[in-house]
PDB file of N, CA and C in Angstrom:
ATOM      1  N   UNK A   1       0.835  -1.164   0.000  1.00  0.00           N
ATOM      2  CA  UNK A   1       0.000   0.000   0.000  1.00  0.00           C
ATOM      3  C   UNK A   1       0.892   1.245   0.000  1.00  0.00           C
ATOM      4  N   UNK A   2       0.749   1.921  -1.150  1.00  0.00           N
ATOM      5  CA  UNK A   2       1.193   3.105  -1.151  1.00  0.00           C
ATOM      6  C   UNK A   2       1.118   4.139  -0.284  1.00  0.00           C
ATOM      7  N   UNK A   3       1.825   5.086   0.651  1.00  0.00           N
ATOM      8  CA  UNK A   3       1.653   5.759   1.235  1.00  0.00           C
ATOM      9  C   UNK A   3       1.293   7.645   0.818  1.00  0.00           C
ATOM     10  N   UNK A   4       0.812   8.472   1.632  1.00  0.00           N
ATOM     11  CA  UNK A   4       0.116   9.513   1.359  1.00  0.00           C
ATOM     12  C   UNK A   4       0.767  10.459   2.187  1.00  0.00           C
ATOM     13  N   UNK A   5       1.945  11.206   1.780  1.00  0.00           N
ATOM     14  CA  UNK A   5       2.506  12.292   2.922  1.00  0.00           C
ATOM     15  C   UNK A   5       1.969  13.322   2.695  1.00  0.00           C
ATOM     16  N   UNK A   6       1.675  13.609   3.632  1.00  0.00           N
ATOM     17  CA  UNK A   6       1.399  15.443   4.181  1.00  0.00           C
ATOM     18  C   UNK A   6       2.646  15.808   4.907  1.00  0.00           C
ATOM     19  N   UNK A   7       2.704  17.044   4.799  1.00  0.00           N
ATOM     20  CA  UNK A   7       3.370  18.248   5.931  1.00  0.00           C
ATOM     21  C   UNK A   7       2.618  18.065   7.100  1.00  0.00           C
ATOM     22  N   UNK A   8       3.752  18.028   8.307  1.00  0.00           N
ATOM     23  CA  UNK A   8       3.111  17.579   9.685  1.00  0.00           C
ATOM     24  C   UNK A   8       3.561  19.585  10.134  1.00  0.00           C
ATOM     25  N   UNK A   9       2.486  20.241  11.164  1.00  0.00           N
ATOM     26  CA  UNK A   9       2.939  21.031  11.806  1.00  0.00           C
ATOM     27  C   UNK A   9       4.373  21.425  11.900  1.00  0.00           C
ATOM     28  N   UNK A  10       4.649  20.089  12.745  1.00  0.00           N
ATOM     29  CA  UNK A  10       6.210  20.281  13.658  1.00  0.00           C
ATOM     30  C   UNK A  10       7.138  20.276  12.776  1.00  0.00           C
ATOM     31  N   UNK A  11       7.074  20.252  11.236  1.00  0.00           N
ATOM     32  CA  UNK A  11       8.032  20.760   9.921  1.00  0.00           C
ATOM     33  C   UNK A  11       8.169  18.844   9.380  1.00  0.00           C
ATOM     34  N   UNK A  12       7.705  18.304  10.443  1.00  0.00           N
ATOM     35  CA  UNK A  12       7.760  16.794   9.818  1.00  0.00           C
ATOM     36  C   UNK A  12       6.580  16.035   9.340  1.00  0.00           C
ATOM     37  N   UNK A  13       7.302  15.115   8.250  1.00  0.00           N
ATOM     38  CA  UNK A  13       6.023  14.437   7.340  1.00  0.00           C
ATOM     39  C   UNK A  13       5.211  13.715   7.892  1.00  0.00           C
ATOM     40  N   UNK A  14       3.839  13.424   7.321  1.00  0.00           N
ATOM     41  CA  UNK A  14       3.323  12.670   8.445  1.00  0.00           C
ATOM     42  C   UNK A  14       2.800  11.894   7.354  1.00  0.00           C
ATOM     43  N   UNK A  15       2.962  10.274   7.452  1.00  0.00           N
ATOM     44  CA  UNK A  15       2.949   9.060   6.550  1.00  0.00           C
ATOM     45  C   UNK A  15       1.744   8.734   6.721  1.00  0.00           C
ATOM     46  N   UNK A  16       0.296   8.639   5.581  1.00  0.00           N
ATOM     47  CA  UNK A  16      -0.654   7.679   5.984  1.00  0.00           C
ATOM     48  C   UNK A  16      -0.902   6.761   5.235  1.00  0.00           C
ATOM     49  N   UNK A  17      -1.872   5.746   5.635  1.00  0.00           N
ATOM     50  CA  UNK A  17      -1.970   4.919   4.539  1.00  0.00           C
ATOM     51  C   UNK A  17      -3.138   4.812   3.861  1.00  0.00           C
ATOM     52  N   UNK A  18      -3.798   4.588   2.946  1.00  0.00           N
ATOM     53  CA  UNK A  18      -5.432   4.665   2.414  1.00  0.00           C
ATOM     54  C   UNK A  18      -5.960   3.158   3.126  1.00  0.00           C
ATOM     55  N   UNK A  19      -6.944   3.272   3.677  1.00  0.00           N
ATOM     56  CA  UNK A  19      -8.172   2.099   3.858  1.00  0.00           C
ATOM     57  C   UNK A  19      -8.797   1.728   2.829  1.00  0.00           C
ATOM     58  N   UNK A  20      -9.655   2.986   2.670  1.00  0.00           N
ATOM     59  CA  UNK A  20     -10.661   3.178   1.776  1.00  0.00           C
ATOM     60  C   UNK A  20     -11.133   4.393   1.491  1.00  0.00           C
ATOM     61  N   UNK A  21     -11.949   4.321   0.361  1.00  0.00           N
ATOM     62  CA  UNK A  21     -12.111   5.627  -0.237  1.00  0.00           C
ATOM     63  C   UNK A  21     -13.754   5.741  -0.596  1.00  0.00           C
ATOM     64  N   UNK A  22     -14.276   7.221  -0.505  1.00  0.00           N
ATOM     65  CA  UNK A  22     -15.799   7.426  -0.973  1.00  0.00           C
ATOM     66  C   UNK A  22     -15.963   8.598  -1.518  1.00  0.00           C
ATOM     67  N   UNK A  23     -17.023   8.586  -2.407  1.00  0.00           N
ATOM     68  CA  UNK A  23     -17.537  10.206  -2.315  1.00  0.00           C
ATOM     69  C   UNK A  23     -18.873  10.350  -1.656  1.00  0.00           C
ATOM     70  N   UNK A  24     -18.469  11.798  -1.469  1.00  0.00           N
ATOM     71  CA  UNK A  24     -20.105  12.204  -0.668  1.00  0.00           C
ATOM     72  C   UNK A  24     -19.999  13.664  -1.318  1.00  0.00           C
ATOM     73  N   UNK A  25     -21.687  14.036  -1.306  1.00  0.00           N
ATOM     74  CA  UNK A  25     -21.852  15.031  -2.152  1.00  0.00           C
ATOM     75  C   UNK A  25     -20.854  15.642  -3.215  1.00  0.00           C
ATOM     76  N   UNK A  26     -20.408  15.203  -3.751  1.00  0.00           N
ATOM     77  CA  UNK A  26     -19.750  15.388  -5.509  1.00  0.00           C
ATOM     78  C   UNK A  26     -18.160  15.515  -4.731  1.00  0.00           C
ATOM     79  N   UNK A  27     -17.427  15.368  -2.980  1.00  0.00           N
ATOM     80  CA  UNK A  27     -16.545  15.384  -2.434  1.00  0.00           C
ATOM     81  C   UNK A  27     -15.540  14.287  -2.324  1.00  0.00           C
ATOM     82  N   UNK A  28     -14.500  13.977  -2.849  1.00  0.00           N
ATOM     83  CA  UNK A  28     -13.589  12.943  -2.223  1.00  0.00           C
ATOM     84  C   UNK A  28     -13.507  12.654  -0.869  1.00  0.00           C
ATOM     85  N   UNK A  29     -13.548  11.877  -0.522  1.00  0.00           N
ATOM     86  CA  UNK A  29     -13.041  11.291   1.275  1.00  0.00           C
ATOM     87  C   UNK A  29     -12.310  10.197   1.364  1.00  0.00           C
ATOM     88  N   UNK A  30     -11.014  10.033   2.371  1.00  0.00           N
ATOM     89  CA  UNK A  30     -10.275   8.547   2.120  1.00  0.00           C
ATOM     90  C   UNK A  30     -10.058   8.499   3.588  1.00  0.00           C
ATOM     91  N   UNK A  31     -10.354   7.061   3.935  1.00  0.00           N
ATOM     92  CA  UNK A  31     -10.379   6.941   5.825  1.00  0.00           C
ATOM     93  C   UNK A  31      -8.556   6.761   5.176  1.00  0.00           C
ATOM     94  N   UNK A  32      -7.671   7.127   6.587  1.00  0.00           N
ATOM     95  CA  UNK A  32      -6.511   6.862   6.319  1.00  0.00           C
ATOM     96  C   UNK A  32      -6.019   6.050   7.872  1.00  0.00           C
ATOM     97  N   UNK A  33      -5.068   5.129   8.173  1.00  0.00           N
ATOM     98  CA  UNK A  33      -4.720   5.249   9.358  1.00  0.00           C
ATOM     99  C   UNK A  33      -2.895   5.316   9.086  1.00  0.00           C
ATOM    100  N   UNK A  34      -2.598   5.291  10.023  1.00  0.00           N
ATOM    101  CA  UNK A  34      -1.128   5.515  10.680  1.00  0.00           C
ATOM    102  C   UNK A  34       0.233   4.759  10.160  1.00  0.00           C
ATOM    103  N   UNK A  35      -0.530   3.612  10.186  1.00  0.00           N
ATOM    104  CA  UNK A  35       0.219   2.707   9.900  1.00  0.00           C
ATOM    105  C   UNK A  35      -0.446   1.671   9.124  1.00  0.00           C
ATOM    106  N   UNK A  36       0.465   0.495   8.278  1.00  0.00           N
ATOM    107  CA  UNK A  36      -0.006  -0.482   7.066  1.00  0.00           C
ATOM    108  C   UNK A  36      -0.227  -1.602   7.820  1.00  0.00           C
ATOM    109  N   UNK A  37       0.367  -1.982   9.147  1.00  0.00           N
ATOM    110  CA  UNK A  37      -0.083  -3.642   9.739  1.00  0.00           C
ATOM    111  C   UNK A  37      -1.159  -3.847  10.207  1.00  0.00           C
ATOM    112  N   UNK A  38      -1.944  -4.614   9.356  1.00  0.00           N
ATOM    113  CA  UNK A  38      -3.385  -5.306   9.788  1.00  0.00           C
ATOM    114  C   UNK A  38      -3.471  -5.620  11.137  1.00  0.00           C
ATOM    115  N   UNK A  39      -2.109  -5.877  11.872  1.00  0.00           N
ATOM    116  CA  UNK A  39      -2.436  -6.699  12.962  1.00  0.00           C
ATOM    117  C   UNK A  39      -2.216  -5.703  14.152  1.00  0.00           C
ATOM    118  N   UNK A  40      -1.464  -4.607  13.912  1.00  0.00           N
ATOM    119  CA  UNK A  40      -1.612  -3.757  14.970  1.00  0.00           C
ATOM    120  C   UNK A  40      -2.546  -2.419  14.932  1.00  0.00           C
ATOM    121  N   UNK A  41      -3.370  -1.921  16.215  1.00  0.00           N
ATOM    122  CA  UNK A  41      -4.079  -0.861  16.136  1.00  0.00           C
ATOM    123  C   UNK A  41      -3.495   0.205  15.531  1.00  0.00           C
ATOM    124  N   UNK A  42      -4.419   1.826  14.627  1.00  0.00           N
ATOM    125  CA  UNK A  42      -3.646   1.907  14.385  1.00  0.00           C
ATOM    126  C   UNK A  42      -4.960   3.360  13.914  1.00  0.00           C
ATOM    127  N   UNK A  43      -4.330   4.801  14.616  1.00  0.00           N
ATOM    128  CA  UNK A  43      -5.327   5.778  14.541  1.00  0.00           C
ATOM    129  C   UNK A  43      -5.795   5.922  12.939  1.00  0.00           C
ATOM    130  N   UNK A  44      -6.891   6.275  12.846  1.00  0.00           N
ATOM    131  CA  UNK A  44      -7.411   6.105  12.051  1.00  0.00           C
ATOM    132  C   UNK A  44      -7.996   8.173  11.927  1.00  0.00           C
ATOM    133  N   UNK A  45      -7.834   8.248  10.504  1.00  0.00           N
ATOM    134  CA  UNK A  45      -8.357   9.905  10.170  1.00  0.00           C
ATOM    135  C   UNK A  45      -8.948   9.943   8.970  1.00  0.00           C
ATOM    136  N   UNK A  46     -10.066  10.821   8.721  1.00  0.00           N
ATOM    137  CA  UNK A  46     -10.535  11.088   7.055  1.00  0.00           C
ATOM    138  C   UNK A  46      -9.916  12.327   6.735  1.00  0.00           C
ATOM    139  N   UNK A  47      -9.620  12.058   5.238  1.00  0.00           N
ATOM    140  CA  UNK A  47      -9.106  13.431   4.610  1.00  0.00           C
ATOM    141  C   UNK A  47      -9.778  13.346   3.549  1.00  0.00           C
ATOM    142  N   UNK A  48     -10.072  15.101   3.446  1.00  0.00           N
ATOM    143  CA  UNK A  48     -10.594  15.482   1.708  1.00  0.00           C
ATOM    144  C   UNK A  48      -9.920  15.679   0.734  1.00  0.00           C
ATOM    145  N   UNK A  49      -9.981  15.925  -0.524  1.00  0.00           N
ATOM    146  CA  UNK A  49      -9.449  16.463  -1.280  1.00  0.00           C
ATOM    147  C   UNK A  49      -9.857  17.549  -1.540  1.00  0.00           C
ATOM    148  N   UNK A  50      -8.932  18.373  -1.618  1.00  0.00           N
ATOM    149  CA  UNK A  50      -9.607  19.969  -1.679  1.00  0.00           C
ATOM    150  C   UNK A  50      -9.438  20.635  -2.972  1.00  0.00           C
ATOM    151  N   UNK A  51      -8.245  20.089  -3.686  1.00  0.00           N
ATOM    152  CA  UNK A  51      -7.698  20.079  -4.973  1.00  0.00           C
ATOM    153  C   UNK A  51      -6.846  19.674  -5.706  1.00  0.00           C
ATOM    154  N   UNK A  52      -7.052  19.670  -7.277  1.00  0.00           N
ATOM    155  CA  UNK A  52      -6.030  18.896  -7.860  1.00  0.00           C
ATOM    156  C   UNK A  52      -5.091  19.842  -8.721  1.00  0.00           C
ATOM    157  N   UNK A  53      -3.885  19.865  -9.113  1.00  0.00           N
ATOM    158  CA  UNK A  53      -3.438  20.763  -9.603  1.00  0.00           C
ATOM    159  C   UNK A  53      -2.065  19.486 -10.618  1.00  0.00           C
ATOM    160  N   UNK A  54      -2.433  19.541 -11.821  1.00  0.00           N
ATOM    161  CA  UNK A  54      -1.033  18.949 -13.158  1.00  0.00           C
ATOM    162  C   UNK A  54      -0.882  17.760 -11.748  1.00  0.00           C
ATOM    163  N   UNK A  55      -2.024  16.784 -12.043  1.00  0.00           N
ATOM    164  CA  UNK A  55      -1.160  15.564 -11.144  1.00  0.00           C
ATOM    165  C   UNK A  55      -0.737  15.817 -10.078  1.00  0.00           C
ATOM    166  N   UNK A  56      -1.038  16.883  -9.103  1.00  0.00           N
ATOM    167  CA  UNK A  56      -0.483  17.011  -7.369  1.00  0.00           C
ATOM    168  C   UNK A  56      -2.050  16.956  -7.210  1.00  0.00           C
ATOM    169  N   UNK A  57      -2.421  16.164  -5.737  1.00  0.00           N
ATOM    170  CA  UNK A  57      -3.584  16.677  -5.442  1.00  0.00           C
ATOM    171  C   UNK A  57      -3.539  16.736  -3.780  1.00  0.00           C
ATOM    172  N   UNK A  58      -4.275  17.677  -3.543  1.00  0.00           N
ATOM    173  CA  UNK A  58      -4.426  18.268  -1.900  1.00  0.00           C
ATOM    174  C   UNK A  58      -5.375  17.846  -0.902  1.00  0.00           C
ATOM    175  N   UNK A  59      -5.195  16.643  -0.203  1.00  0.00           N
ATOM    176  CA  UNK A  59      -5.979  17.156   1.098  1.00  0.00           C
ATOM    177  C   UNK A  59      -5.701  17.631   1.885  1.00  0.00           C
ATOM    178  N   UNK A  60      -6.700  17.378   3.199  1.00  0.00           N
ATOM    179  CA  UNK A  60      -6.482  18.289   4.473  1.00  0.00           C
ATOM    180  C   UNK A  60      -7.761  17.507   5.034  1.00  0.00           C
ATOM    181  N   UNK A  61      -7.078  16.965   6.403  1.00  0.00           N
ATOM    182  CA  UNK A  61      -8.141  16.704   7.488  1.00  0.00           C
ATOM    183  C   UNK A  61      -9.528  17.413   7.735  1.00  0.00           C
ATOM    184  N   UNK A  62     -10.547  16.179   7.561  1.00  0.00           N
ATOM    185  CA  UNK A  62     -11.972  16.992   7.803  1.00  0.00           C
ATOM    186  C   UNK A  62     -12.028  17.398   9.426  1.00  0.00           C
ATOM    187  N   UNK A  63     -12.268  18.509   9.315  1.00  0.00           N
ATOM    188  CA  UNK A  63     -12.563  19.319  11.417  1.00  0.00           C
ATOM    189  C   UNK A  63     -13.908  19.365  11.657  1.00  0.00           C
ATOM    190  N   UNK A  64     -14.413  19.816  10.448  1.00  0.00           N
ATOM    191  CA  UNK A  64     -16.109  20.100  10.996  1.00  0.00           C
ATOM    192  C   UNK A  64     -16.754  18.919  11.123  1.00  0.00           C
ATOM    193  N   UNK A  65     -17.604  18.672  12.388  1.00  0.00           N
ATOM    194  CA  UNK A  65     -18.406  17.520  13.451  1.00  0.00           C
ATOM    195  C   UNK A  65     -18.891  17.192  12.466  1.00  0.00           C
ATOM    196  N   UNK A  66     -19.984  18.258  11.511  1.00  0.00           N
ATOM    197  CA  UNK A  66     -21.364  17.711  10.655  1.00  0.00           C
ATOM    198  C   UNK A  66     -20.311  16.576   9.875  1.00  0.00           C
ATOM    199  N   UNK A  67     -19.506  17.082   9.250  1.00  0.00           N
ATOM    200  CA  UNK A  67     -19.285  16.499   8.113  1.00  0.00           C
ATOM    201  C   UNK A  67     -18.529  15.753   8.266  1.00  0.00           C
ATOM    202  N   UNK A  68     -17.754  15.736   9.181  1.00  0.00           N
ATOM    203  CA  UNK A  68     -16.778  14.288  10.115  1.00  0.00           C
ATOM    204  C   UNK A  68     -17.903  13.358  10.297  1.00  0.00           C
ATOM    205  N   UNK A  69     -19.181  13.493  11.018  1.00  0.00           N
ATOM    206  CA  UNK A  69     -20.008  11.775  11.224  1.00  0.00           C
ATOM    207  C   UNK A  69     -20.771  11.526   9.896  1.00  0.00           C
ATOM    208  N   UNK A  70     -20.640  12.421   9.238  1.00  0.00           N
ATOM    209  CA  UNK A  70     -21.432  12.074   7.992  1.00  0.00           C
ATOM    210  C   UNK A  70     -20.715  10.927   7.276  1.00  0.00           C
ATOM    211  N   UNK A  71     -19.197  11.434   6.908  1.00  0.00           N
ATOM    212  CA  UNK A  71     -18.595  10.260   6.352  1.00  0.00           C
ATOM    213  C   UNK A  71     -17.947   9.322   7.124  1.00  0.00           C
ATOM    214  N   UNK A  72     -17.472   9.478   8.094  1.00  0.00           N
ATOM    215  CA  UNK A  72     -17.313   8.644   9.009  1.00  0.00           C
ATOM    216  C   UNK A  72     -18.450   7.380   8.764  1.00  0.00           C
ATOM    217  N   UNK A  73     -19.720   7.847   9.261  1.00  0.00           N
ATOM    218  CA  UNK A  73     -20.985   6.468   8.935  1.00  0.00           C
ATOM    219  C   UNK A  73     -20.898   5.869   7.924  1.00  0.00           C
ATOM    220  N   UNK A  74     -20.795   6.468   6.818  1.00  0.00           N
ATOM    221  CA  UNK A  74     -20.374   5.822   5.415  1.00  0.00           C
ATOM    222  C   UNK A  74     -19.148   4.669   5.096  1.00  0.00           C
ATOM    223  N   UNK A  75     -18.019   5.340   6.156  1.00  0.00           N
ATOM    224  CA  UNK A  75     -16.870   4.576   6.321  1.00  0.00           C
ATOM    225  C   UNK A  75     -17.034   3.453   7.149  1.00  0.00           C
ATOM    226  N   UNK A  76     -17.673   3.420   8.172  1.00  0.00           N
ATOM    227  CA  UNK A  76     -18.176   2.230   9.015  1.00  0.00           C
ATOM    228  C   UNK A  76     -18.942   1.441   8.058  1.00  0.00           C
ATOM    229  N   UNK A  77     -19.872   1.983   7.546  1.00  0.00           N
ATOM    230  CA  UNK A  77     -20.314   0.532   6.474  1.00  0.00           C
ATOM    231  C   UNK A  77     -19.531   0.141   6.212  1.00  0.00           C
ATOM    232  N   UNK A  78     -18.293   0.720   5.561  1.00  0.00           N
ATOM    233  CA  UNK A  78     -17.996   0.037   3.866  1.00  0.00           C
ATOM    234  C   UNK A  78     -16.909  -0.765   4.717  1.00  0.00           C
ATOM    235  N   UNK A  79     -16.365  -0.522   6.030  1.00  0.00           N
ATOM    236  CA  UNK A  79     -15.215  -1.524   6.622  1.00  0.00           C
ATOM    237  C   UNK A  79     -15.446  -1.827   7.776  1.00  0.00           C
ATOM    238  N   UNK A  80     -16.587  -1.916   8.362  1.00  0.00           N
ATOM    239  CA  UNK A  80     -17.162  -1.736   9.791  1.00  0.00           C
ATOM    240  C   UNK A  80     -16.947  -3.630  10.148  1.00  0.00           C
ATOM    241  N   UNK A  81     -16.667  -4.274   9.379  1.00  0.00           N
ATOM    242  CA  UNK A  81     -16.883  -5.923   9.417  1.00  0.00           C
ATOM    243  C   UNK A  81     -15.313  -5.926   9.680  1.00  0.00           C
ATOM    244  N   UNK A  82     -14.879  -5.108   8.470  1.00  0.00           N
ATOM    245  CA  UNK A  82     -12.924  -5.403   8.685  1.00  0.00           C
ATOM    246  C   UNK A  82     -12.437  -5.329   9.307  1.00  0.00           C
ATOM    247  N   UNK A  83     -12.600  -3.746   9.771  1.00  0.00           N
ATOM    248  CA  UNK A  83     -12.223  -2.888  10.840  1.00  0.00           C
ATOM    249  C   UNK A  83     -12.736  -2.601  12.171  1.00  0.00           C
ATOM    250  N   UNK A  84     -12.149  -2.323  13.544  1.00  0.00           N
ATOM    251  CA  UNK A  84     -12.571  -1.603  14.754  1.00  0.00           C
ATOM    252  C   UNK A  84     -12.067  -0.692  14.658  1.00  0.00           C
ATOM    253  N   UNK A  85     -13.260   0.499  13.789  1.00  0.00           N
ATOM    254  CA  UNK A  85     -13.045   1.845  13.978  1.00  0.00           C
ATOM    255  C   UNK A  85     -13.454   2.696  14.703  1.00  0.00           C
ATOM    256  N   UNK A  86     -13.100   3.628  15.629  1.00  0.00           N
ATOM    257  CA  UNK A  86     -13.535   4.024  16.871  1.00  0.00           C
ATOM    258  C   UNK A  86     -13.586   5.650  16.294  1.00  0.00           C
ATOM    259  N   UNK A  87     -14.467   6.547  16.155  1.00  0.00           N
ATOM    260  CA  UNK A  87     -14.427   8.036  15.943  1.00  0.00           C
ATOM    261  C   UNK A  87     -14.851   8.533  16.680  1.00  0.00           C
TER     262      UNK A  87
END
């Protein structure tokens, strides 16, 4: 599994990995967690895409509640059997 760096705050990268992916209202969303081993826990975050630019494309962590349990629920379906995802 390919990994997904962002810029971390503290000037360091922060590595995620894709779960899975959805859209909601015409929006990208990809649950991501921390780390790639199935067998260890492992925080779990959604990010949007906010834009694409010549093949770079941008997310950024969803903050707002509404729209954090919105896809969040969506994400529990689609891996809620696979996964113990806790939001």
């Amino acid at each position: 599994m390919e990994p997904i760096i962002l810029p971390g705050e503290d000037g360091n990268d922060i590595k995620l990995f894709v779960v899975e992916e959805t859209m909601l209202s015409g929006n990208k969303y990809l649950l991501v967690c921390d780390n790639d081993n199935e067998e260890e826990d492992a925080e779990a975050s959604i990010l949007k895409e906010v834009s694409t630019d010549d093949n770079e494309v941008v997310y950024e962590f969803v903050e707002d509640d509404v729209e954090f349990e919105a896809v969040a629920k969506i994400f529990d379906e689609l891996v809620g059997e696979d996964a113990d995802l806790d939001f």
